[in-house]
N, C-alpha and C. Protein backbone atom coordinates (compact mmCIF):
# COMPACT_ATOMS: atom_id res chain seq x y z
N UNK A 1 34.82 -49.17 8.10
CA UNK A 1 33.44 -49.30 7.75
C UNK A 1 33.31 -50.55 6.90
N UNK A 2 32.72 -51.70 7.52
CA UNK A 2 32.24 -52.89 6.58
C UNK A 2 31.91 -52.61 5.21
N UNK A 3 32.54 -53.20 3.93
CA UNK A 3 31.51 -53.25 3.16
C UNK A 3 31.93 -52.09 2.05
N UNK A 4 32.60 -50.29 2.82
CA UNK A 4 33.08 -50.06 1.68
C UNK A 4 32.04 -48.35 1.56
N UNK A 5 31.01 -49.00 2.33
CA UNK A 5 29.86 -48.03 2.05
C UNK A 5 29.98 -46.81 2.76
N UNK A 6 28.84 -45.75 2.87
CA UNK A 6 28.88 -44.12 3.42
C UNK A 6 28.03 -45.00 4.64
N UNK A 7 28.49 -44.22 5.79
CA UNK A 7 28.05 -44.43 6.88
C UNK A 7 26.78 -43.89 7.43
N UNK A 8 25.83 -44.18 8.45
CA UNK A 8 24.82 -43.53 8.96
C UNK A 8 25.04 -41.90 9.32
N UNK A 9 26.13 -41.76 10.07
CA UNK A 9 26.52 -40.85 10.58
C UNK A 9 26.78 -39.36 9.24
N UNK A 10 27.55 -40.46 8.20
CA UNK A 10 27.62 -39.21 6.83
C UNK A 10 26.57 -39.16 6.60
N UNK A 11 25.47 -40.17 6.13
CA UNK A 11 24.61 -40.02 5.25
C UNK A 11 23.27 -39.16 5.92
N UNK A 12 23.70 -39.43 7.33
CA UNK A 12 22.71 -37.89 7.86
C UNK A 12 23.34 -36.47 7.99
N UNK A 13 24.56 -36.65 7.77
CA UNK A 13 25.50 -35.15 7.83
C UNK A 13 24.66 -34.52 6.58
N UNK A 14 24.79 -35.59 5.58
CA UNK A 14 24.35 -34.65 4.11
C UNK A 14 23.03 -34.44 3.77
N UNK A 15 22.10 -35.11 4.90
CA UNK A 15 20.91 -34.81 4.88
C UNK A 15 20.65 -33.21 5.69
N UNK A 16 21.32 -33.76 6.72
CA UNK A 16 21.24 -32.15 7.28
C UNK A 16 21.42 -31.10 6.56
N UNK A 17 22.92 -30.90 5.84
CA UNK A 17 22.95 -30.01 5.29
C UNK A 17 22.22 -29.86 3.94
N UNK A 18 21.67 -30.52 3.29
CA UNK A 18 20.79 -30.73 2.27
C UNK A 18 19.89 -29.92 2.76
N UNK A 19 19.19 -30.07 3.90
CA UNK A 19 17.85 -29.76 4.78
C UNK A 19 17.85 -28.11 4.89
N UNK A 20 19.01 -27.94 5.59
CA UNK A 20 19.96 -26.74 5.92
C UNK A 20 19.40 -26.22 4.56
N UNK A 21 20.25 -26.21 3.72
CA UNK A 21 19.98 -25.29 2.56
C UNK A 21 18.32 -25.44 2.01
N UNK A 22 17.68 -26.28 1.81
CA UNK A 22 16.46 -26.30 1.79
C UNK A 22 15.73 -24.96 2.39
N UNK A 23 15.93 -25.11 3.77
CA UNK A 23 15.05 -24.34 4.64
C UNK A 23 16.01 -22.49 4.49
N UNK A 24 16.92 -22.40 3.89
CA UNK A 24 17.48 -21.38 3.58
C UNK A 24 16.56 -20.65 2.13
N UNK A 25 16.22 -21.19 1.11
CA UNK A 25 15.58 -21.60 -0.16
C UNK A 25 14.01 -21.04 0.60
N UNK A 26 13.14 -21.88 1.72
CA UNK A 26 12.11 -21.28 1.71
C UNK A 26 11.65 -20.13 2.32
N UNK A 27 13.04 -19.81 3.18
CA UNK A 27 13.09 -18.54 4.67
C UNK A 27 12.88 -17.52 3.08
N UNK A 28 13.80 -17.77 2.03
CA UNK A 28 14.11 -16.40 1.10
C UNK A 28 12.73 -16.23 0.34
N UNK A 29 11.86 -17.00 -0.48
CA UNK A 29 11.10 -17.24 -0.73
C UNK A 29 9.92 -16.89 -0.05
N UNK A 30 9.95 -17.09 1.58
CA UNK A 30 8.97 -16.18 2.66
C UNK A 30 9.37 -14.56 2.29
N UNK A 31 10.52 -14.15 2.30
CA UNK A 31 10.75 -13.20 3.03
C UNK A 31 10.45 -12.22 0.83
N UNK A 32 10.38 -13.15 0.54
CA UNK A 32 10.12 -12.18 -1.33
C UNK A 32 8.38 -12.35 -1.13
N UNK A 33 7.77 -12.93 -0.59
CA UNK A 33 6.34 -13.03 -0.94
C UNK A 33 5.88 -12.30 0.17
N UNK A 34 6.44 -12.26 1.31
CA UNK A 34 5.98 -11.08 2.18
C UNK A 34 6.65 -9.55 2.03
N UNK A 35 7.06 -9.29 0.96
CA UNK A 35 7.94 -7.76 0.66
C UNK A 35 6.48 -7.89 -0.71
N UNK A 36 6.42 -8.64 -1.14
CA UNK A 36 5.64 -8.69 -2.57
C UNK A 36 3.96 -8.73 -1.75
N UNK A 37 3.61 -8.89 -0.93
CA UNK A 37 2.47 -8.81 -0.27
C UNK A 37 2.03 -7.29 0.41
N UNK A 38 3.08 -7.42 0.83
CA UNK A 38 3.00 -5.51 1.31
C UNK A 38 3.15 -4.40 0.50
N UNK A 39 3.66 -4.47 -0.89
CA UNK A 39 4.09 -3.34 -2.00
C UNK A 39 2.06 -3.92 -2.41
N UNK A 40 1.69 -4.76 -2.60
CA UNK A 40 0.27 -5.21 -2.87
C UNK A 40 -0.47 -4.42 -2.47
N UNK A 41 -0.43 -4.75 -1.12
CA UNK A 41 -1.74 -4.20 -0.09
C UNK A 41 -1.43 -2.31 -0.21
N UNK A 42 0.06 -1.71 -0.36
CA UNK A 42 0.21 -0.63 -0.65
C UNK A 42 -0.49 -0.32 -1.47
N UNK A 43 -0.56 -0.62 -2.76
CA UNK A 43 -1.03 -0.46 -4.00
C UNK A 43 -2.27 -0.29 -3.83
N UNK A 44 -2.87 -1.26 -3.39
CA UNK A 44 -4.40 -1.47 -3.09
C UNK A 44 -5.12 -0.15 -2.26
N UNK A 45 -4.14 -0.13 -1.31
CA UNK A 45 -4.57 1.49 -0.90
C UNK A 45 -4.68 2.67 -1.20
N UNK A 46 -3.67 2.98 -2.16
CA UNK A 46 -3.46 3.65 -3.08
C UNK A 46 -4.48 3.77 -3.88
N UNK A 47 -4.92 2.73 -4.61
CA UNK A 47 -6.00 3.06 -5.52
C UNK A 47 -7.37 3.15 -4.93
N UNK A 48 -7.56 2.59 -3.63
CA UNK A 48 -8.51 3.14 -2.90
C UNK A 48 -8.99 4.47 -2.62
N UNK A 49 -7.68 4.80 -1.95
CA UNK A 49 -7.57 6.51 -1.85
C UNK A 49 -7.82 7.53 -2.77
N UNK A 50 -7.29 7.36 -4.29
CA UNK A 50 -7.51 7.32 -5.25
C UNK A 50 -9.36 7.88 -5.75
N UNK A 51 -9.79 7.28 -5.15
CA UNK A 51 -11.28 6.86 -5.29
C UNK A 51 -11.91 8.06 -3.94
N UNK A 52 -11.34 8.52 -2.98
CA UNK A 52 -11.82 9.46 -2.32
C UNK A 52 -11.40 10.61 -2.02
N UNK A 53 -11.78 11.34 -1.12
CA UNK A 53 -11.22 12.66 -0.93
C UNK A 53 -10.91 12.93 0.17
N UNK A 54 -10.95 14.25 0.41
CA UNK A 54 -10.79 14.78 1.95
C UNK A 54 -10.49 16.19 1.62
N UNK A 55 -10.47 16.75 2.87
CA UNK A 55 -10.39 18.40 3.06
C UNK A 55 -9.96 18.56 3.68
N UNK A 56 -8.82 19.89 3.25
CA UNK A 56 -7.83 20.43 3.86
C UNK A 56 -8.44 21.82 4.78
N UNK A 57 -8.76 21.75 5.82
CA UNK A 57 -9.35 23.08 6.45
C UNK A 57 -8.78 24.28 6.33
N UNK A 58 -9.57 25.30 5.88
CA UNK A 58 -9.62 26.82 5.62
C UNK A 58 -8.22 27.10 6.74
N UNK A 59 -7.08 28.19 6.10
CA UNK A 59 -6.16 28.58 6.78
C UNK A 59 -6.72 30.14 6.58
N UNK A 60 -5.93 31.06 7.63
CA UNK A 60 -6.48 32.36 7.45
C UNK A 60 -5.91 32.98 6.04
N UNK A 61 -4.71 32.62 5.52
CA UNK A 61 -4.41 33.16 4.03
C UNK A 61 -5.47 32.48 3.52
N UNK A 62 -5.98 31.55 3.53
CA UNK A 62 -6.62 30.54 2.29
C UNK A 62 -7.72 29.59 2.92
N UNK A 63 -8.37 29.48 1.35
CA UNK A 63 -10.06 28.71 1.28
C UNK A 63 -9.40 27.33 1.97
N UNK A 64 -10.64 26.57 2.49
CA UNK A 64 -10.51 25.05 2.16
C UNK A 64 -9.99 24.91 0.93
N UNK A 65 -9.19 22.85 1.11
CA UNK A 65 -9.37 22.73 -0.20
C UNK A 65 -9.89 21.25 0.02
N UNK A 66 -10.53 21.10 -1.25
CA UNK A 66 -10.73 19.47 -1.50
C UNK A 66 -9.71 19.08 -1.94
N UNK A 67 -9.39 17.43 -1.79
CA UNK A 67 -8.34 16.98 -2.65
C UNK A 67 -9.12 15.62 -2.90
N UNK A 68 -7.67 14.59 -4.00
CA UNK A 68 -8.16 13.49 -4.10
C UNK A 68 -7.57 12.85 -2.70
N UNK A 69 -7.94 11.76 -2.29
CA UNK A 69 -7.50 10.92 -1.36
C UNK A 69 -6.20 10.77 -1.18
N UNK A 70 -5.75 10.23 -2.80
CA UNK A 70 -4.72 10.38 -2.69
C UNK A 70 -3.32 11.54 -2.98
N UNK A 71 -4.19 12.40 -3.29
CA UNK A 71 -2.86 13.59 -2.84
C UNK A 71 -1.98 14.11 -2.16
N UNK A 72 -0.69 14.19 -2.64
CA UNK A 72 0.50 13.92 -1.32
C UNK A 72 0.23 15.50 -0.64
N UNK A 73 -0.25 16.76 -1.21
CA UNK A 73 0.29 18.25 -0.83
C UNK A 73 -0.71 18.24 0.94
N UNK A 74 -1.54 16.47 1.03
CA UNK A 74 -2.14 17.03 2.23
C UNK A 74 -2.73 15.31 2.71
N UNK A 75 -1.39 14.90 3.27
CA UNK A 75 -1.40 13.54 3.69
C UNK A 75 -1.77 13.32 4.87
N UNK A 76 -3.22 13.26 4.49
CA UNK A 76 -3.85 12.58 6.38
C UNK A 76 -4.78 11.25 5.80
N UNK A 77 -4.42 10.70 6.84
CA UNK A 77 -5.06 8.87 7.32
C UNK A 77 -6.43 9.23 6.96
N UNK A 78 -7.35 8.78 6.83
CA UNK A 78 -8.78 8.82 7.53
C UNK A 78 -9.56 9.88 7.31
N UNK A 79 -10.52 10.09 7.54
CA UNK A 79 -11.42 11.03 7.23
C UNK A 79 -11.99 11.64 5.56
N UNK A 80 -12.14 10.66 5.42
CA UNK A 80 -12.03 10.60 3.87
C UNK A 80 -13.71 10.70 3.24
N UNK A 81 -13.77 11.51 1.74
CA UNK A 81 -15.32 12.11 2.09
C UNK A 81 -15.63 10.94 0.76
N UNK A 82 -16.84 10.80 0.60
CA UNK A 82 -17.31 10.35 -0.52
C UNK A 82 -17.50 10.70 -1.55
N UNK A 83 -18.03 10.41 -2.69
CA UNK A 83 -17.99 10.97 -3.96
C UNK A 83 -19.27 12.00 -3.80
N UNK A 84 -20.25 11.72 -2.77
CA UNK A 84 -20.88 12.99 -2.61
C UNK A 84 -21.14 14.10 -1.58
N UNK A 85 -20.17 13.27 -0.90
CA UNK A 85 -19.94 14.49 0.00
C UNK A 85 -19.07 15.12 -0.96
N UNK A 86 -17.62 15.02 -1.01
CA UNK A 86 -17.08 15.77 -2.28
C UNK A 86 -17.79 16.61 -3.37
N UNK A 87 -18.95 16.25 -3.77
CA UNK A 87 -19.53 17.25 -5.02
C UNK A 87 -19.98 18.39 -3.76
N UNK A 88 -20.54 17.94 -3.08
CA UNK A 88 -21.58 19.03 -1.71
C UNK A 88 -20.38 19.44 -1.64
N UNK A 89 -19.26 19.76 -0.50
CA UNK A 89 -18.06 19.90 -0.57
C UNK A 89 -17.80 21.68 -1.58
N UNK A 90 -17.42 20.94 -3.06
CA UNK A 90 -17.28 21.95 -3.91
C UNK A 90 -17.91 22.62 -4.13
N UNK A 91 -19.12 22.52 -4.30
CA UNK A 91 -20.37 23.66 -4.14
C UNK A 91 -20.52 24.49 -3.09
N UNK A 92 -19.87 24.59 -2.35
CA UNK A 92 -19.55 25.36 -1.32
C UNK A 92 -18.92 26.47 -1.54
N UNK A 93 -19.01 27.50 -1.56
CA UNK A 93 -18.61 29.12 -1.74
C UNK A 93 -17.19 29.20 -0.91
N UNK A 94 -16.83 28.52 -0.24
CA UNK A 94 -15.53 28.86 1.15
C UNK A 94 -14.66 27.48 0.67
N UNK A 95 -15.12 26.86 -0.29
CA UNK A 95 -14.03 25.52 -1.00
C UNK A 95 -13.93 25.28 -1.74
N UNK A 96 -12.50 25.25 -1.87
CA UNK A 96 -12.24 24.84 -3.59
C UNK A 96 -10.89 24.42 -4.20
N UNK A 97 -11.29 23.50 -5.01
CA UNK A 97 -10.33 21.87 -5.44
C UNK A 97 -8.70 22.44 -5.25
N UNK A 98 -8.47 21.40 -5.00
CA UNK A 98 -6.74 21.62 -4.78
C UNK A 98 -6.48 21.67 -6.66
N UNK A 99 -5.78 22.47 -7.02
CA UNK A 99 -5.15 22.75 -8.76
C UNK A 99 -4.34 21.94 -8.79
N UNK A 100 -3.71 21.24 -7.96
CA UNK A 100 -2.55 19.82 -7.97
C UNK A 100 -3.32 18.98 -8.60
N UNK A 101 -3.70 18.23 -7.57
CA UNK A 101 -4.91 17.02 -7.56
C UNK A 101 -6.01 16.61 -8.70
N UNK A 102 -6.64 17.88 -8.48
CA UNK A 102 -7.66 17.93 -9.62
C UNK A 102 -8.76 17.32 -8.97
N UNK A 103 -9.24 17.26 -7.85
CA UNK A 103 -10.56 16.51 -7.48
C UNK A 103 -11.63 16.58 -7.86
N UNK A 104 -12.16 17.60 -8.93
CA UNK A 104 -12.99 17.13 -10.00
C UNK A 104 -13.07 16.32 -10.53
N UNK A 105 -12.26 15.37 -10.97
CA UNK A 105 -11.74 14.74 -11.70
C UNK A 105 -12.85 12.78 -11.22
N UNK A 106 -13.40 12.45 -11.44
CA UNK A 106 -14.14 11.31 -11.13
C UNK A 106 -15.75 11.81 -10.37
N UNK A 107 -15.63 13.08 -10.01
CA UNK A 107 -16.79 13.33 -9.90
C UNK A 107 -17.81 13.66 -10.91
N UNK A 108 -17.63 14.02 -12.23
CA UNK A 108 -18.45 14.63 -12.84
C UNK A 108 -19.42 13.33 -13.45
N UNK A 109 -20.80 13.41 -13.78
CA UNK A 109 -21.45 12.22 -14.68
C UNK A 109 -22.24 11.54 -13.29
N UNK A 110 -22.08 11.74 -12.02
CA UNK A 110 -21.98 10.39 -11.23
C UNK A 110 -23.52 9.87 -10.76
């Protein structure tokens, strides 16, 4: 090599691998902000749910019950009542609040 110097050929080897690790650095960095994006949007649902209800339909041992949205003793998607359907709901003679949950609990005052 004339001169003494790093060649074209090295001086793109170490770019590559420079590059190489670079793009290793932002794959990890994707892959923490999309794990940190989804525990988010979890959350977010969560406290959504949180905020509504739903009903567990009358079994022949037992009443309806209301719950909060988010109560695990009766995990369904969808169908989720409002804060006044929920009061209508409890006033109902054949339903009544899950004792877990507490779905009274944000209705009263409203």
């Amino acid at each position: 090599m004339p001169g003494g110097g790093i060649s074209d050929l090295d001086k793109n080897r170490a770019l590559e691998q420079w590059l190489e690790w670079q793009l290793r650095q932002v794959r990890g960095r994707i892959r923490e902000l999309e794990v940190a994006e989804q525990r988010e949007r979890r959350r977010q649902e969560q406290a959504h749910a949180a905020l509504r209800w739903k009903i567990q339909p009358q079994r022949s041992s037992s009443a309806a019950l209301v719950h909060r949205g988010d109560c695990a003793l009766y995990p369904v998607e969808g169908g989720f009542l409002d804060r006044e359907e929920a009061v209508i709901a409890l006033a109902e003679p054949d339903i009544e609040p899950c004792q877990i949950c507490n779905p009274q609990t944000g209705l009263a005052g409203g």
